[in-house]
Protein backbone atom coordinates (compact mmCIF):
# COMPACT_ATOMS: atom_id res chain seq x y z
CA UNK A 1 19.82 32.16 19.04
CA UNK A 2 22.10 35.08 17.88
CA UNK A 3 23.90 33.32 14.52
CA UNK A 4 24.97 34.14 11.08
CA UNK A 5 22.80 30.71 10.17
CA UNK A 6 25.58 28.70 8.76
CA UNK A 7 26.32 26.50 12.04
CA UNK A 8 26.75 22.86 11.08
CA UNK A 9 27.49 20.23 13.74
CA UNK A 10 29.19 17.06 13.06
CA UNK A 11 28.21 13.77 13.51
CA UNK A 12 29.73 12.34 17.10
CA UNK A 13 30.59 15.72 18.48
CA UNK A 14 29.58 16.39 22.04
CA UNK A 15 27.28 19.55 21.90
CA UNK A 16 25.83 21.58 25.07
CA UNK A 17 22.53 23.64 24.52
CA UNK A 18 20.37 25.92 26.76
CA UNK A 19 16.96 25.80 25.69
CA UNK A 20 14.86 29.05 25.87
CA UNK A 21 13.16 27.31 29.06
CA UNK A 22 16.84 27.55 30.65
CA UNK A 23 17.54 23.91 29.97
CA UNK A 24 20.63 22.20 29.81
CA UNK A 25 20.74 19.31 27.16
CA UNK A 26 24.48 17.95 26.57
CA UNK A 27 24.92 15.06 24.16
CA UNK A 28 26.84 13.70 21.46
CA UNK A 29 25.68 15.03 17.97
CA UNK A 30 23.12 11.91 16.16
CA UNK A 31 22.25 13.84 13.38
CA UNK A 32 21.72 17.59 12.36
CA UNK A 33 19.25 18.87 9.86
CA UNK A 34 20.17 22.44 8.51
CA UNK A 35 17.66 23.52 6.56
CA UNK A 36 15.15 23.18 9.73
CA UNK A 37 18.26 23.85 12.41
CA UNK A 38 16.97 20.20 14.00
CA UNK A 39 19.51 18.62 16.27
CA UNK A 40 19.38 15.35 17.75
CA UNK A 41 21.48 14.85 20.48
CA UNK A 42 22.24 11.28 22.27
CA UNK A 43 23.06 11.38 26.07
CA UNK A 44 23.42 9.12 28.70
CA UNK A 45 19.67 7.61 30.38
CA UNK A 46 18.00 9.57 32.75
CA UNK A 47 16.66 6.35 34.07
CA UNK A 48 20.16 5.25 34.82
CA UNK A 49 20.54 2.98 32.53
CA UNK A 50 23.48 1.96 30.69
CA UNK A 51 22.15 -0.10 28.10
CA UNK A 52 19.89 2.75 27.12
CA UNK A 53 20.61 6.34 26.09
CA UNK A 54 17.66 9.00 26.02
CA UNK A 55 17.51 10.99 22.34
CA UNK A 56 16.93 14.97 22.59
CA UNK A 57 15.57 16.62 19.32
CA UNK A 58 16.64 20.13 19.24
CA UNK A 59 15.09 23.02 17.41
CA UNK A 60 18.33 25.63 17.38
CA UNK A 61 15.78 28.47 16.72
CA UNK A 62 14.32 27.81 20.51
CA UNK A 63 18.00 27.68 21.81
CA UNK A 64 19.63 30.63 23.44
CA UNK A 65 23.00 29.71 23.81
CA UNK A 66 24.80 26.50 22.11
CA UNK A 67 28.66 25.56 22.62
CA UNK A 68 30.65 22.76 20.80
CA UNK A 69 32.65 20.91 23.64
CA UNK A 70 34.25 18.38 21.53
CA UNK A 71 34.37 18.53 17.94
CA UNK A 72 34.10 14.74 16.18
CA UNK A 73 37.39 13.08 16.32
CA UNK A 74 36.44 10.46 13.09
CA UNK A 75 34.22 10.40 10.33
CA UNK A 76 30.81 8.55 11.08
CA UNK A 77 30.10 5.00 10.65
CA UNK A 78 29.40 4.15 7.21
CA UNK A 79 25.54 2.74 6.66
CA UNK A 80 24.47 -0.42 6.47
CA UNK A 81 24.30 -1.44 3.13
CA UNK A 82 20.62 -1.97 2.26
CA UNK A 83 19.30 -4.99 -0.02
CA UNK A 84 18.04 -2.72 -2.99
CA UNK A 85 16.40 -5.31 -4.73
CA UNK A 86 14.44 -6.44 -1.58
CA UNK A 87 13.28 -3.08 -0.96
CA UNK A 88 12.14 -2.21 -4.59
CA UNK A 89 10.09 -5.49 -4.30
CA UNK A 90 8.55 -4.36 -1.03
CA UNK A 91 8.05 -0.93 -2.69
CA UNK A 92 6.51 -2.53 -5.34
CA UNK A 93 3.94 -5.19 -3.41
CA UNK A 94 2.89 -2.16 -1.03
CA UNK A 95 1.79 -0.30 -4.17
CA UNK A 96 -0.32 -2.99 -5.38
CA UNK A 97 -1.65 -3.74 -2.45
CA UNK A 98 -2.75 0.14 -1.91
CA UNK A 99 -4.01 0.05 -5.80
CA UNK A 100 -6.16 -2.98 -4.90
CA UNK A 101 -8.11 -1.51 -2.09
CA UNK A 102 -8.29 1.52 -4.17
CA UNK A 103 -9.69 -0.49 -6.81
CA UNK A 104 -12.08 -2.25 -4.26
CA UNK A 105 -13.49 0.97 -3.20
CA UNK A 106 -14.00 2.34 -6.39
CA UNK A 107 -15.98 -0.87 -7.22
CA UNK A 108 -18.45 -0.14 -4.08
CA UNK A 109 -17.24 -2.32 -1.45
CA UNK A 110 -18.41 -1.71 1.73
CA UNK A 111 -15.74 -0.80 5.08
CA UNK A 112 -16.85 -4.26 6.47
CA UNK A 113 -15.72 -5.98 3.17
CA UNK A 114 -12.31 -3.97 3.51
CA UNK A 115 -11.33 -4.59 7.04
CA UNK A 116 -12.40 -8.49 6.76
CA UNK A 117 -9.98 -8.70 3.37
CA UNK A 118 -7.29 -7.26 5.47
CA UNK A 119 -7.76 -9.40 8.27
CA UNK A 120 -7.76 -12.39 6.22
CA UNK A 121 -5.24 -10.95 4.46
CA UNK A 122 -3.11 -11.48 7.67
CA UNK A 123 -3.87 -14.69 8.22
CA UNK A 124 -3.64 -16.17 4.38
CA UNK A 125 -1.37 -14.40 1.84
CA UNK A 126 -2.91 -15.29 -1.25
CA UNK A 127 -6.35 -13.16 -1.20
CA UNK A 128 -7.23 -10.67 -3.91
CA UNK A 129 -10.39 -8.75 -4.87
CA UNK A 130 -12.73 -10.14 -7.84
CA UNK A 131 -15.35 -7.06 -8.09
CA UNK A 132 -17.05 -6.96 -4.40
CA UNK A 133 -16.08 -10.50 -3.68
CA UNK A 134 -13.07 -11.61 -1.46
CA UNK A 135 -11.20 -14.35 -3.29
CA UNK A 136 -8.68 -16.26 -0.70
CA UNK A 137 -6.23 -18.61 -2.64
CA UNK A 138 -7.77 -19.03 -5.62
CA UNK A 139 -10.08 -21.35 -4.47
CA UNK A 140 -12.33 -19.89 -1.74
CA UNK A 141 -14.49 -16.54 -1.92
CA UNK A 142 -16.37 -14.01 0.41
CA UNK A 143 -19.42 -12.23 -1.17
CA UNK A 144 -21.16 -9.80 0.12
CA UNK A 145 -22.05 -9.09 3.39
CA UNK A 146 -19.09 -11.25 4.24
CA UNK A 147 -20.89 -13.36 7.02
CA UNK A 148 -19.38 -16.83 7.45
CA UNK A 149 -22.28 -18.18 5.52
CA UNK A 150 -21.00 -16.06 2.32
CA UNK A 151 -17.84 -18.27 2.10
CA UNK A 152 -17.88 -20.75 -0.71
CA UNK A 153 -16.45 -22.59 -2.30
CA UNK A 154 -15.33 -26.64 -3.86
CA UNK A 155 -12.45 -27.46 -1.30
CA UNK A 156 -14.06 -27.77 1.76
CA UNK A 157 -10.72 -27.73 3.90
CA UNK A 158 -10.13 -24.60 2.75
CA UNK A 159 -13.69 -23.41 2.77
CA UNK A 160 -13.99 -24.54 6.86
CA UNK A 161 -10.63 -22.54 7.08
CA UNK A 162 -11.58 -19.51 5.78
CA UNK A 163 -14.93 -19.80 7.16
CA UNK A 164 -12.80 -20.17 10.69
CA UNK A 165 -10.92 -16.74 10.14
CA UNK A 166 -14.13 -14.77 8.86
CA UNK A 167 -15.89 -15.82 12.22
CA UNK A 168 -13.28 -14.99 14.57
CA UNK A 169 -13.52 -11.89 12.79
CA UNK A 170 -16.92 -11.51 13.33
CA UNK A 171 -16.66 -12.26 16.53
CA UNK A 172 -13.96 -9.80 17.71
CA UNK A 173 -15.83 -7.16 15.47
CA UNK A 174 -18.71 -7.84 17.41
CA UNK A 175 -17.21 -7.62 21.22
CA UNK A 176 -15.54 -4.62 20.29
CA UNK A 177 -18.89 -2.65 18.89
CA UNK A 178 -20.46 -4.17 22.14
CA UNK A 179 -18.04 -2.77 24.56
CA UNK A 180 -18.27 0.23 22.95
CA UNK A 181 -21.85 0.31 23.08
CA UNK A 182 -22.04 -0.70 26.54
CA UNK A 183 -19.43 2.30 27.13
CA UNK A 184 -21.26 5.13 25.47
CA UNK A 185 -24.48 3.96 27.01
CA UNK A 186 -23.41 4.36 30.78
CA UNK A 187 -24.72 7.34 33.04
CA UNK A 188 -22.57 8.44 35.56
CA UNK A 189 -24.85 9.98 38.61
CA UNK A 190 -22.86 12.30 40.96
């Protein structure tokens, strides 16, 4: 694209580009990056729809020819205000929960023990690592090679429960290495 490389494009203008594959893409200006001369460009489906719009993104340096047809008439919407406070604390859980499967690998757990903490994990909220051993609401824990018989614990409800979710676990985790087994093991004769 022959420019002097300080093209900006506002927000809401309609923009018409021909691609160096001589492609057409019109749309109304979504966002433009400058540093990386990325445009994204909203037009109206392909599909037909009118409760849909199909999104082009736009590298300028692969563009031979670009033409504003309409420059923006208003400023863009403002954004939504976010909840700071509720994303800090998401920020914040997401790093403990990465620093306690880093500190469960460093401790030697195994990729079984990992996967079955996060699927319990998605099931029951309160589970945390103790060492190698899966501890689910302070009341239950997994040890090593969590198999439904490594469950324990003094509240049986709770025990049967967890015992529940680490053998649906197993079970899925088997069907899949099955499948896959039974996949990799067929011979195709012409």
């Amino acid at each position: 694209m022959a420019s002097d490389g300080n093209e900006y494009f506002s927000v809401g203008s309609l923009v018409s580009c021909k691609t160096c594959h001589n492609q057409v893409i019109e749309g109304e200006v979504l966002a433009f990056d400058q540093p990386t001369k990325m445009l994204i460009l909203k037009s109206p489906s392909s599909c037909g729809r009118s409760s849909v719009n199909d999104a082009h993104v736009v590298n300028l340096g692969q563009v031979s020819d670009v033409q504003v047809k309409r420059e923006a008439t208003s400023s863009p919407p403002p954004h939504p205000v976010q909840n700071v406070e509720r994303l800090k604390k998401r920020v914040r859980l997401e790093v403990e929960r990465k620093q306690h499967m880093i500190t469960a690998l460093e401790s030697g757990v195994s990729p079984e023990g990992l996967k079955l903490f996060s699927a319990v994990k998605r099931t029951i909220d309160d589970v945390a690592w103790e060492g190698k051993n899966i501890r689910v609401m302070n009341e239950v824990t997994i040890t090593p090679p969590y198999h439904p018989e490594n469950v324990q614990g003094n509240m049986e409800k709770a025990v049967n429960h967890v015992r529940k979710i680490v053998e649906k676990y197993m079970k899925d985790h088997s069907d899949t290495k099955g499948s896959s087994t039974e996949n990799s093991n067929t011979v195709v004769s012409p």
